[in-house]
Structure formats: structure tokens, C-alpha cells
C-alpha atoms as a PDB file:
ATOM      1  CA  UNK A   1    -158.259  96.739 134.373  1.00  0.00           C
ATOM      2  CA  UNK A   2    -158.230  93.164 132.890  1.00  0.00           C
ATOM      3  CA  UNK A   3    -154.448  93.768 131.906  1.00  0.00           C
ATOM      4  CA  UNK A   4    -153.490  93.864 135.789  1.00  0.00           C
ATOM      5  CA  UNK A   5    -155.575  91.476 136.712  1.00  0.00           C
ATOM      6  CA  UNK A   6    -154.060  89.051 134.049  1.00  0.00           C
ATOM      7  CA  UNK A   7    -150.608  89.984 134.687  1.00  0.00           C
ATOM      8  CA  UNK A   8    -151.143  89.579 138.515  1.00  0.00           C
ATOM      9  CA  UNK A   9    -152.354  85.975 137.816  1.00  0.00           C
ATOM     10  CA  UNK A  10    -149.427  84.696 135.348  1.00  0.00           C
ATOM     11  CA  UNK A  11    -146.965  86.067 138.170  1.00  0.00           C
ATOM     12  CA  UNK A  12    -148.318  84.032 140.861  1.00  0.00           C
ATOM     13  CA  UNK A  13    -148.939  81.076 139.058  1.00  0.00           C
ATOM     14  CA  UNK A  14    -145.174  81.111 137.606  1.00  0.00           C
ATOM     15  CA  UNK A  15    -143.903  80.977 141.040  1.00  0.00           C
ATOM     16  CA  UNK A  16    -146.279  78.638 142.293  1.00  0.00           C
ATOM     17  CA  UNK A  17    -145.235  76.560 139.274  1.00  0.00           C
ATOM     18  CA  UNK A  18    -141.373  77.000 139.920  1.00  0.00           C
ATOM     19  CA  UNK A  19    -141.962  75.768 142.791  1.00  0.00           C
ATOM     20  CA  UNK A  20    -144.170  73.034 141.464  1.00  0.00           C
ATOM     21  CA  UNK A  21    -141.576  71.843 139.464  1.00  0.00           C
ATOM     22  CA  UNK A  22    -139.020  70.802 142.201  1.00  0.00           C
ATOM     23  CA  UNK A  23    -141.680  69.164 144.526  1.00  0.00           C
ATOM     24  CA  UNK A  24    -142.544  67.379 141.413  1.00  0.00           C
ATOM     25  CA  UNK A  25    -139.017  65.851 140.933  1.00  0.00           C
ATOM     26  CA  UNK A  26    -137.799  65.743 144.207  1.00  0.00           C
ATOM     27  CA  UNK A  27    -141.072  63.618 145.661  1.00  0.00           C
ATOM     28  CA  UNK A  28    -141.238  61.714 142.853  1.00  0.00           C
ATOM     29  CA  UNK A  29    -144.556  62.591 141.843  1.00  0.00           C
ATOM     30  CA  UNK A  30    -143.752  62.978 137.870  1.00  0.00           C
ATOM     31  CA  UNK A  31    -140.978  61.742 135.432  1.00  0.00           C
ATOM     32  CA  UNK A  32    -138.311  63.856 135.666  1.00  0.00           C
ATOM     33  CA  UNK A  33    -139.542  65.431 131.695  1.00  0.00           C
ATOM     34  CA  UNK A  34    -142.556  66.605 133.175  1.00  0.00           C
ATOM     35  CA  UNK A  35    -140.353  68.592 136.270  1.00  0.00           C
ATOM     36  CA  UNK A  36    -138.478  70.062 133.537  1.00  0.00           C
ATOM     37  CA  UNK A  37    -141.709  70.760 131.509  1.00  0.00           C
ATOM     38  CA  UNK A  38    -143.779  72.558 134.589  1.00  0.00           C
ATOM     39  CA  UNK A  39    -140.316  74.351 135.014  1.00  0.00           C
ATOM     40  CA  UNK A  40    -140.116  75.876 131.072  1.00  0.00           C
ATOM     41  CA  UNK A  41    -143.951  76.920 131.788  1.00  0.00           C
ATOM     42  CA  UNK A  42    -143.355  78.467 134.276  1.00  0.00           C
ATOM     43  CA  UNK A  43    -140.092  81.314 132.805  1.00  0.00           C
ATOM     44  CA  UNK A  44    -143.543  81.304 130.173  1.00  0.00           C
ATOM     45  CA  UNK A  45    -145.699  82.738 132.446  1.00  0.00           C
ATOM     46  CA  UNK A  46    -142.993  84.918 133.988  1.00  0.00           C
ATOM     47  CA  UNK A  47    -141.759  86.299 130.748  1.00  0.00           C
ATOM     48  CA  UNK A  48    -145.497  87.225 130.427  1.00  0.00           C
ATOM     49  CA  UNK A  49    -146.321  88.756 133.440  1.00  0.00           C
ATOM     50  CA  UNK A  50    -143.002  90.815 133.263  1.00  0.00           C
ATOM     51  CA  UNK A  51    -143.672  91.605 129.282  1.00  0.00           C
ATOM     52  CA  UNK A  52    -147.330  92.730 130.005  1.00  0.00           C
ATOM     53  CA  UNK A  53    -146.408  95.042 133.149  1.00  0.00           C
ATOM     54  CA  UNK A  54    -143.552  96.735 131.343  1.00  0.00           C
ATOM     55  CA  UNK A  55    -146.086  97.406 128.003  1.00  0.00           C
ATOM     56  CA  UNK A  56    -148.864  98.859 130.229  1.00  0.00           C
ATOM     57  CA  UNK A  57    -147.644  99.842 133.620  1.00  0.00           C
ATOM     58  CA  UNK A  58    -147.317 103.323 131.858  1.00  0.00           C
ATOM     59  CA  UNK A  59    -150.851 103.684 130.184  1.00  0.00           C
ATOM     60  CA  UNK A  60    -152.475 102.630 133.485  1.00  0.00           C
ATOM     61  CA  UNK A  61    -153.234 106.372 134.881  1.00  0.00           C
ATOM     62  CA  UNK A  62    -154.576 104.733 137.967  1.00  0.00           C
ATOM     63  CA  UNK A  63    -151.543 104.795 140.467  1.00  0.00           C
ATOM     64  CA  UNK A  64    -152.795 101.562 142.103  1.00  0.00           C
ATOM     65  CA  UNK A  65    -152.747  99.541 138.772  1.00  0.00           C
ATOM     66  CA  UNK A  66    -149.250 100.704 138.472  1.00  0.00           C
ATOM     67  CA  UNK A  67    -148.425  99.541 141.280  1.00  0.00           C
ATOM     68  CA  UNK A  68    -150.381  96.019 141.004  1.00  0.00           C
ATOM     69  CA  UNK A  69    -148.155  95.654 137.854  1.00  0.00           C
ATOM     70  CA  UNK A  70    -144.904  96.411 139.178  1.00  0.00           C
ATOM     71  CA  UNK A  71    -145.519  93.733 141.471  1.00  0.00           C
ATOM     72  CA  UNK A  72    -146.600  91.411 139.070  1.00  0.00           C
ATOM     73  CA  UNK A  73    -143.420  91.719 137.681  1.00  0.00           C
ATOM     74  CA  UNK A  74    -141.233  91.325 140.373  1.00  0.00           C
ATOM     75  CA  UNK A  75    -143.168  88.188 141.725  1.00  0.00           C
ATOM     76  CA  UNK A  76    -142.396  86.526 138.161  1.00  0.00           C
ATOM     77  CA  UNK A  77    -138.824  87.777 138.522  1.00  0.00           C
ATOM     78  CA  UNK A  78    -137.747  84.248 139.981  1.00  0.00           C
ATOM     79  CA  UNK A  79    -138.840  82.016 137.063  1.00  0.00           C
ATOM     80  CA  UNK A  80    -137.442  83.861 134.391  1.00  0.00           C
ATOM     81  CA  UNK A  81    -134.008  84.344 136.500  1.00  0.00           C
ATOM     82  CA  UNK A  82    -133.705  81.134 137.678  1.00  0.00           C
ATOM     83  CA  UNK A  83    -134.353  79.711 133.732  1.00  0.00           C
ATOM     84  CA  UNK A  84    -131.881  82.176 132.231  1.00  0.00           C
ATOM     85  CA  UNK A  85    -129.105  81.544 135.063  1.00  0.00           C
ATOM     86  CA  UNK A  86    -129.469  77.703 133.788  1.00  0.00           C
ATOM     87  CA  UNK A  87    -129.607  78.534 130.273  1.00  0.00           C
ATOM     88  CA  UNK A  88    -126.710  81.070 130.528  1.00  0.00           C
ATOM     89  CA  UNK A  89    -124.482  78.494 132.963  1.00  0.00           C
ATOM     90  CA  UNK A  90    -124.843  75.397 130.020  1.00  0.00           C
ATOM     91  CA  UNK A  91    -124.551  77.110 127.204  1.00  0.00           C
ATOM     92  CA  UNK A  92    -121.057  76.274 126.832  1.00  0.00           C
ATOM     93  CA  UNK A  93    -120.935  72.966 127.729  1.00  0.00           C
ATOM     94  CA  UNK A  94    -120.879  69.577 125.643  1.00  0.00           C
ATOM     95  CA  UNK A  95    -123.933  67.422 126.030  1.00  0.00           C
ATOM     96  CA  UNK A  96    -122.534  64.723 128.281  1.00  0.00           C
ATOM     97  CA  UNK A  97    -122.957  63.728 131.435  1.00  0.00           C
ATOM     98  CA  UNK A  98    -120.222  61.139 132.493  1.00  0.00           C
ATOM     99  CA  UNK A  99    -116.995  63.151 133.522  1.00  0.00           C
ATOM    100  CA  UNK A 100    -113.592  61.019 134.569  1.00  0.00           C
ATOM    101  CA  UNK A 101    -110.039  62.398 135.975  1.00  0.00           C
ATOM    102  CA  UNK A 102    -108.743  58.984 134.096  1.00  0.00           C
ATOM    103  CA  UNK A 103    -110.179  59.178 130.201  1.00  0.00           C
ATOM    104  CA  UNK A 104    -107.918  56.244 129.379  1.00  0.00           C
ATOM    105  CA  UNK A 105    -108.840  54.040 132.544  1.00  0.00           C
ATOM    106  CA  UNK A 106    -112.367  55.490 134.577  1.00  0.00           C
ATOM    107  CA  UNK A 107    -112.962  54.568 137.539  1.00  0.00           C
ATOM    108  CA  UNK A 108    -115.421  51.772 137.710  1.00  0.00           C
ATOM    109  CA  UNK A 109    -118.655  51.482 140.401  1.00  0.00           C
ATOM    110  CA  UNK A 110    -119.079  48.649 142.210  1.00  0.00           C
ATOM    111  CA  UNK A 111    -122.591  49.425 144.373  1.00  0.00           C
ATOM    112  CA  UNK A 112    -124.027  52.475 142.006  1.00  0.00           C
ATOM    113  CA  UNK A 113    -125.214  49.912 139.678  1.00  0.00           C
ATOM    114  CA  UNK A 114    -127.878  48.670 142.139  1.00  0.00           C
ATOM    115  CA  UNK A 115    -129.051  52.067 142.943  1.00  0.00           C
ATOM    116  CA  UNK A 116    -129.811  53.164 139.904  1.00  0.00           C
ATOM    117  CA  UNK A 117    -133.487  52.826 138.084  1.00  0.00           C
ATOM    118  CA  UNK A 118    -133.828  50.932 134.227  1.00  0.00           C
ATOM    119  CA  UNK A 119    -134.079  53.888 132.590  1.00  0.00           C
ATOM    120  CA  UNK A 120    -131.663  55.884 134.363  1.00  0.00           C
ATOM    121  CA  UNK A 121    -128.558  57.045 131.896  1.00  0.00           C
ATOM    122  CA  UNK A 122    -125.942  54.378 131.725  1.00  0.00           C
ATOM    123  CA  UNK A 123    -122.417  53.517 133.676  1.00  0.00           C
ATOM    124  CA  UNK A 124    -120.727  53.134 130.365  1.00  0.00           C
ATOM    125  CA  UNK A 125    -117.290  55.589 129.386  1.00  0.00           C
ATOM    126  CA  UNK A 126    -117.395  55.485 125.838  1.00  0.00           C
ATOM    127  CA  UNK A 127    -114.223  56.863 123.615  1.00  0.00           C
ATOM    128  CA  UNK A 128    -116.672  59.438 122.206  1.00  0.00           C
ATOM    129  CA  UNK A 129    -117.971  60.807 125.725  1.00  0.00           C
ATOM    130  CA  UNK A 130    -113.765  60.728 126.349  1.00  0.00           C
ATOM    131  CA  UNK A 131    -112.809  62.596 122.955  1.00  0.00           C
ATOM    132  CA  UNK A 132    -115.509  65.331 123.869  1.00  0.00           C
ATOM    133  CA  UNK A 133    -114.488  65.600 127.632  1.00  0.00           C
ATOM    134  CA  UNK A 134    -111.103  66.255 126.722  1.00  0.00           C
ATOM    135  CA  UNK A 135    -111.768  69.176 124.635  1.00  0.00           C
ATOM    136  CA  UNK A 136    -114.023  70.944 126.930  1.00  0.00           C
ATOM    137  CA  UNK A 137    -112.072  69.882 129.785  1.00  0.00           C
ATOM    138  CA  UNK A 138    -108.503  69.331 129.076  1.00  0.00           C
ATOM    139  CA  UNK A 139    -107.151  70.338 132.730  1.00  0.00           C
ATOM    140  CA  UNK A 140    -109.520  68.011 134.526  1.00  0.00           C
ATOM    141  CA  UNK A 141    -107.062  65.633 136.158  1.00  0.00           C
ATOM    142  CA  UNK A 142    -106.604  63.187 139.353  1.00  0.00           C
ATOM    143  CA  UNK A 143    -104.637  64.292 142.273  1.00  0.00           C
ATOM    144  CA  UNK A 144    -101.178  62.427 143.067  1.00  0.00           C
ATOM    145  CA  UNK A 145    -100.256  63.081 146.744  1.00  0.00           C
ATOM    146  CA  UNK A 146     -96.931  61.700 149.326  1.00  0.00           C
ATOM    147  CA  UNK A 147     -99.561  60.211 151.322  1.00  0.00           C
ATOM    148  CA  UNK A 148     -99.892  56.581 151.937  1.00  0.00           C
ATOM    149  CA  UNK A 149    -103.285  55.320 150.905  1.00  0.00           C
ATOM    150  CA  UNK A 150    -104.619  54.517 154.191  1.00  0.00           C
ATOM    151  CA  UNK A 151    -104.688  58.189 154.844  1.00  0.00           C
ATOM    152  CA  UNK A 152    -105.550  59.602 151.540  1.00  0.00           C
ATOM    153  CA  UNK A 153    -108.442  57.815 151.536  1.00  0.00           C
ATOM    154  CA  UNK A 154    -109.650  59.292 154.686  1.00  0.00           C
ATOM    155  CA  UNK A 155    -108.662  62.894 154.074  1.00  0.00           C
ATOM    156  CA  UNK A 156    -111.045  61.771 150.634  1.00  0.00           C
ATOM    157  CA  UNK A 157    -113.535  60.610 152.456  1.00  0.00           C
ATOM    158  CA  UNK A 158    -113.542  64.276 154.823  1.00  0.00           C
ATOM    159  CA  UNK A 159    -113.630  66.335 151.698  1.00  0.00           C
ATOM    160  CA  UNK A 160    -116.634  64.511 150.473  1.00  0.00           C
ATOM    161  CA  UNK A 161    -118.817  64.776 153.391  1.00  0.00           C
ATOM    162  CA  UNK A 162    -117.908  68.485 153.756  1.00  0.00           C
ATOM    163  CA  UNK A 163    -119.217  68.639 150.187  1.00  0.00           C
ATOM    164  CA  UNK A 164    -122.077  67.273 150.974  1.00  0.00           C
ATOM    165  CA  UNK A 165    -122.262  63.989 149.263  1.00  0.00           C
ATOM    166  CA  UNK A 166    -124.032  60.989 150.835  1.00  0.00           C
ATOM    167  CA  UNK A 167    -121.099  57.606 150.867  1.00  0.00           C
ATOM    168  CA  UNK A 168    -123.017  54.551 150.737  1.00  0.00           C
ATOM    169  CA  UNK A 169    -119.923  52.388 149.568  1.00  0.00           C
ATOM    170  CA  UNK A 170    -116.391  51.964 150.580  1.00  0.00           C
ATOM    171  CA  UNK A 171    -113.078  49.848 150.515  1.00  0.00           C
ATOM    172  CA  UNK A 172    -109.804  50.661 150.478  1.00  0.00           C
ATOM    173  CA  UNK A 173    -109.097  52.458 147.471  1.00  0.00           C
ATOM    174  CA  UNK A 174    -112.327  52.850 146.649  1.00  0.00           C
ATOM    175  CA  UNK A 175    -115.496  55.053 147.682  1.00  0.00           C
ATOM    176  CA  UNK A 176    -118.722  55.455 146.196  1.00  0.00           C
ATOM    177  CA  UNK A 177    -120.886  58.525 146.744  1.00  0.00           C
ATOM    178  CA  UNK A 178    -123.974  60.192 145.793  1.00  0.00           C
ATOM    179  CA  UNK A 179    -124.904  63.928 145.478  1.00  0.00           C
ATOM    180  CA  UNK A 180    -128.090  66.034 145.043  1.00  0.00           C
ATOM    181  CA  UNK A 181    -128.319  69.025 142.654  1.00  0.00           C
ATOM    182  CA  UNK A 182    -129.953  71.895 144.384  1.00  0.00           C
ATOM    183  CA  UNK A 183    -133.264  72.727 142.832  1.00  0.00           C
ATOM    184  CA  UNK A 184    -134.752  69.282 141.407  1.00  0.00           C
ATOM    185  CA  UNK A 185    -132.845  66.974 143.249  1.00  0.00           C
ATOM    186  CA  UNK A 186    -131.016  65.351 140.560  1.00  0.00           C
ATOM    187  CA  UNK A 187    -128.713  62.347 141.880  1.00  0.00           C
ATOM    188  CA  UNK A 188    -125.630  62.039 140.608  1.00  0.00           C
ATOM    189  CA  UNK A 189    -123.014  59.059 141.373  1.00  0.00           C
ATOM    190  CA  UNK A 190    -119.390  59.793 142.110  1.00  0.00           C
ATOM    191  CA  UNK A 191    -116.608  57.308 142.805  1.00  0.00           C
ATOM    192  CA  UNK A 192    -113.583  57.966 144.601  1.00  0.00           C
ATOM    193  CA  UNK A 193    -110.489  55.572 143.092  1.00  0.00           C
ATOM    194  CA  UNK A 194    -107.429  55.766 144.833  1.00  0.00           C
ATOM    195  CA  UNK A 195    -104.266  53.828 143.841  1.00  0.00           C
ATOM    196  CA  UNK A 196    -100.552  53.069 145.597  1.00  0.00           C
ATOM    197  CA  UNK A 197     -97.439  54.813 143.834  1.00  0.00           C
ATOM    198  CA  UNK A 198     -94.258  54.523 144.778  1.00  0.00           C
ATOM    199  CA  UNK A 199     -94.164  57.650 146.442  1.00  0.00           C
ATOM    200  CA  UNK A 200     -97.644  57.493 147.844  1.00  0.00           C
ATOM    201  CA  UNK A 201    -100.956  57.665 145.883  1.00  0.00           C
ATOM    202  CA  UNK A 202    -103.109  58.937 142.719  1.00  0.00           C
ATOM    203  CA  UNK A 203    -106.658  60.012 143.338  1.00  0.00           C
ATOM    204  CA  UNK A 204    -108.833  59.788 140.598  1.00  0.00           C
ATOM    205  CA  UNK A 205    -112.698  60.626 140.205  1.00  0.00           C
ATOM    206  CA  UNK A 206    -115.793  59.818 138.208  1.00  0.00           C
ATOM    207  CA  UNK A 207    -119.371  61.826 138.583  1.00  0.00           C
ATOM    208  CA  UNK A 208    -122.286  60.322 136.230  1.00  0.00           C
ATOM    209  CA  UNK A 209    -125.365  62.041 135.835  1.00  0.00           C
ATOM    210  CA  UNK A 210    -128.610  59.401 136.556  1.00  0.00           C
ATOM    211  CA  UNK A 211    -130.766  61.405 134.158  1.00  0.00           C
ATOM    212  CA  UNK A 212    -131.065  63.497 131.547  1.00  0.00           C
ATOM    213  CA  UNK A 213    -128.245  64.100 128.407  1.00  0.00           C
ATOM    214  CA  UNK A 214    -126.583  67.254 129.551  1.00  0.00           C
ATOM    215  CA  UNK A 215    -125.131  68.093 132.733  1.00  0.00           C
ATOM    216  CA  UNK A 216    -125.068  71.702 132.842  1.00  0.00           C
ATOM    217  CA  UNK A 217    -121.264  71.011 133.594  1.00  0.00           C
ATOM    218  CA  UNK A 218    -122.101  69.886 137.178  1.00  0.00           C
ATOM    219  CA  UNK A 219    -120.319  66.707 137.056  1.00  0.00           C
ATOM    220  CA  UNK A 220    -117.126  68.562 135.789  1.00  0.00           C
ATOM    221  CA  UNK A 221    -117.290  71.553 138.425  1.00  0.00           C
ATOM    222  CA  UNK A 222    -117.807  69.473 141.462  1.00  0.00           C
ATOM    223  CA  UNK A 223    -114.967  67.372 140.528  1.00  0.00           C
ATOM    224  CA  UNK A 224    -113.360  70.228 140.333  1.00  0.00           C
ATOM    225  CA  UNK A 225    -114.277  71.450 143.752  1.00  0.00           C
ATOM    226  CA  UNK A 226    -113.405  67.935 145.152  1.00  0.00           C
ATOM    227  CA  UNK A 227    -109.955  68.705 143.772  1.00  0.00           C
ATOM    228  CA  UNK A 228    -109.633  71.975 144.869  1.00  0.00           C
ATOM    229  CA  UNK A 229    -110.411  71.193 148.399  1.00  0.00           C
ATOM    230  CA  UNK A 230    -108.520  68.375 148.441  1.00  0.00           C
ATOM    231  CA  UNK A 231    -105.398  70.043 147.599  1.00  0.00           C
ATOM    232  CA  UNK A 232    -105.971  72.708 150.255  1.00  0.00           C
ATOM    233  CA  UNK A 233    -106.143  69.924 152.901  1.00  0.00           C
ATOM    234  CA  UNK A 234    -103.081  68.569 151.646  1.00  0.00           C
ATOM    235  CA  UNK A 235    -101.055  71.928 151.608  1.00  0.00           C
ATOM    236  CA  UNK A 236    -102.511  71.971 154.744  1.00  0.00           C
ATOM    237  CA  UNK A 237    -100.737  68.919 156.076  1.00  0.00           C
ATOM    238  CA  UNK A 238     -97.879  69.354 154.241  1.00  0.00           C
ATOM    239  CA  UNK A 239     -96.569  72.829 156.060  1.00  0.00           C
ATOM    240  CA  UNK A 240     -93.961  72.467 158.612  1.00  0.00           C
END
């Protein structure tokens, strides 16, 4: 039946085309656009394959065709999941992708700058990226803490690693890092700013998205995550 046999064919080459689309970013091979691009094809063919099993998995009366559609569908399953989990995860949030626990003074990059390609997205907090930040995220904050700043930047500098992110920069009361986003390998730059109070320090943070317009929320989350963990380790410290 030409139905299976087409069905079997879009399922296989959506997955070998989801996974096309990461190698694609990730090695460099392609702009990013074209990652994304291979990426929407591929939840096409999925949708397909999954469409076309469900319409004729019933009119096949050979039991073997059923079954060569079911599969179909569940090899496309991937593609179309992975697309609506992205879709559903950013459909709330603003199209920006420069978040800062300081909207009146961001943290500024020192090293980033020479990391980063021409065309990548630019280091620049604007009053409008601010303005829209602060409605979407109006409990996004920096951390104050007893500690002296010695220490708070090295309990900082913990947390990151454990997160994962990659420092390539540091001075006191300052650390630059970079992180990878799971699927394309999207590099985001983070800096750490820590300042003296009179009662120890303030920890503030800045994650900018290299590419593309939209986060997805990423930057916001793991700044939220770097808070969160942060906070732990200084309960932590801070029980007799």
C-alpha cells in the first residue's frame, strides 16, 4: 500500500531531519536560520506521517500495514513533540533576549564582546528591552547576601559551574560566563556583577542571547535558577 509506504518514509526522514537540525547548528555547518528551518520541516513531515497513519491505519485490512503505520507514527512522534514543547514553552514570553537583575544599571561585559561574531545580537540594554522585562518579569531581582565579596564571589563562581556554564573571564566582582542551550547549541553570555555593601554584598546578573530575537525565556529562567541555587547555598552557610 503506497499510503504505508509514504507514511513510513516522512517518519524516518523527520527524525533524521530533527536530528539534522542540531548537527547543523551545533557544527556550524549552516546559519543558524537554516537549523531552525530543517527543524520546522521536520514537525512537517511528522505531522504528516502521524496525520496519514491515524486517517488510514483503520482502512488498511492487512494487519501488517497497520502495524507499519502505527510505527510510522510513533517514529515521527519526536519532531512534532519536541516543536510543540518549544512552541507551547514561548508562547508567553516577550520577544527579547537580553535579561538583567539591575534594569536601571546592567551589568556590563568586559571579554564577551570579543567572543561574539558581527552579526551576532548586540550587548546593548535599551529602556525598551527594560520596560518589557519588567512586565513579564517583575520579580527578577539580584541577590544581597552578609557575605564579604571575596567569598560571594566564589560561592558565585560554584553555582555556575554546577550549572554548567563555561567562565572564561573573571575579577573581583566580576565573572563572565557562557552557556549552551540543549538541542542547537545556542550560546548565551552571562555576567556575574558583584558589589560591596555595608553589610556585605549585592549580586546581580545579565544573560544575552548571541542569536536570534526571542529567547524562549531561557535567559530569564536560568537566572532564575542561578538565584535559586544561590540562595540555597547561602541558607546553607548561614545555619548554626
Amino acid at each position: 500500500m503506497r499510503i504505508v509506504y509514504l507514511a513510513e518514509r516522512l517518519a524516518y526522514l523527520s527524525l533524521i531531519m530533527l536530528v539534522a537540525s542540531s548537527v547543523t547548528v551545533r557544527a556550524d555547518l549552516a546559519h543558524f536560520r537554516v537549523g531552525l528551518l530543517i527543524f520546522a520541516a521536520s514537525a512537517l513531515f511528522s505531522l504528516s506521517a502521524i496525520t496519514l497513519s491515524a486517517l488510514f491505519s483503520r482502512r488498511c485490512k492487512d494487519a501488517n500495514d497497520q502495524k507499519r503505520l502505527s510505527r510510522a507514527a510513533i517514529i515521527a512522534l519526536p519532531a512534532i513533540s519536541f516543536m510543540a514543547f518549544n512552541i507551547l514553552s514561548g508562547s508567553n514570553r516577550p520577544l527579547i533576549h537580553n535579561i538583567s537583575t539591575d534594569l536601571a544599571s546592567p551589568p556590563s561585559f568586559i571579554a564577551a564582546a570579543s567572543l561574539r561574531k558581527p552579526g551576532d545580537n548586540p550587548l546593548v540594554y535599551s529602556k525598551e528591552v527594560a520596560d518589557v522585562q519588567r512586565a513579564a518579569y517583575p520579580d527578577l531581582t539580584g541577590i544581597t547576601t552578609t557575605l564579604p565579596l571575596d567569598r560571594a564571589q566564589k560561592l558565585c563562581i560554584i553555582t555556575a559551574q554546577d550549572m554548567g556554564w563555561e567562565i572564561h573571564y573573571q575579577q573581583p566582582g566580576h565573572i563572565e560566563a557562557t552557556s549552551r542551550s540543549f538541542w542547537f547549541g545556542f550560546t548565551d553570555d552571562i555576567v556575574i556583577r558583584l558589589q560591596e555593601t555595608e553589610g556585605g554584598s549585592k549580586i546581580d546578573l545579565r544573560s544575552v542571547s548571541r542569536v536570534g530575537k526571542g529567547d524562549l525565556g531561557a535567559n530569564a529562567e536560568r537566572i532564575m535558577r542561578f538565584n535559586a541555587q544561590l540562595a540555597q547555598r547561602l541558607d546553607t552557610m548561614q545555619q548554626p
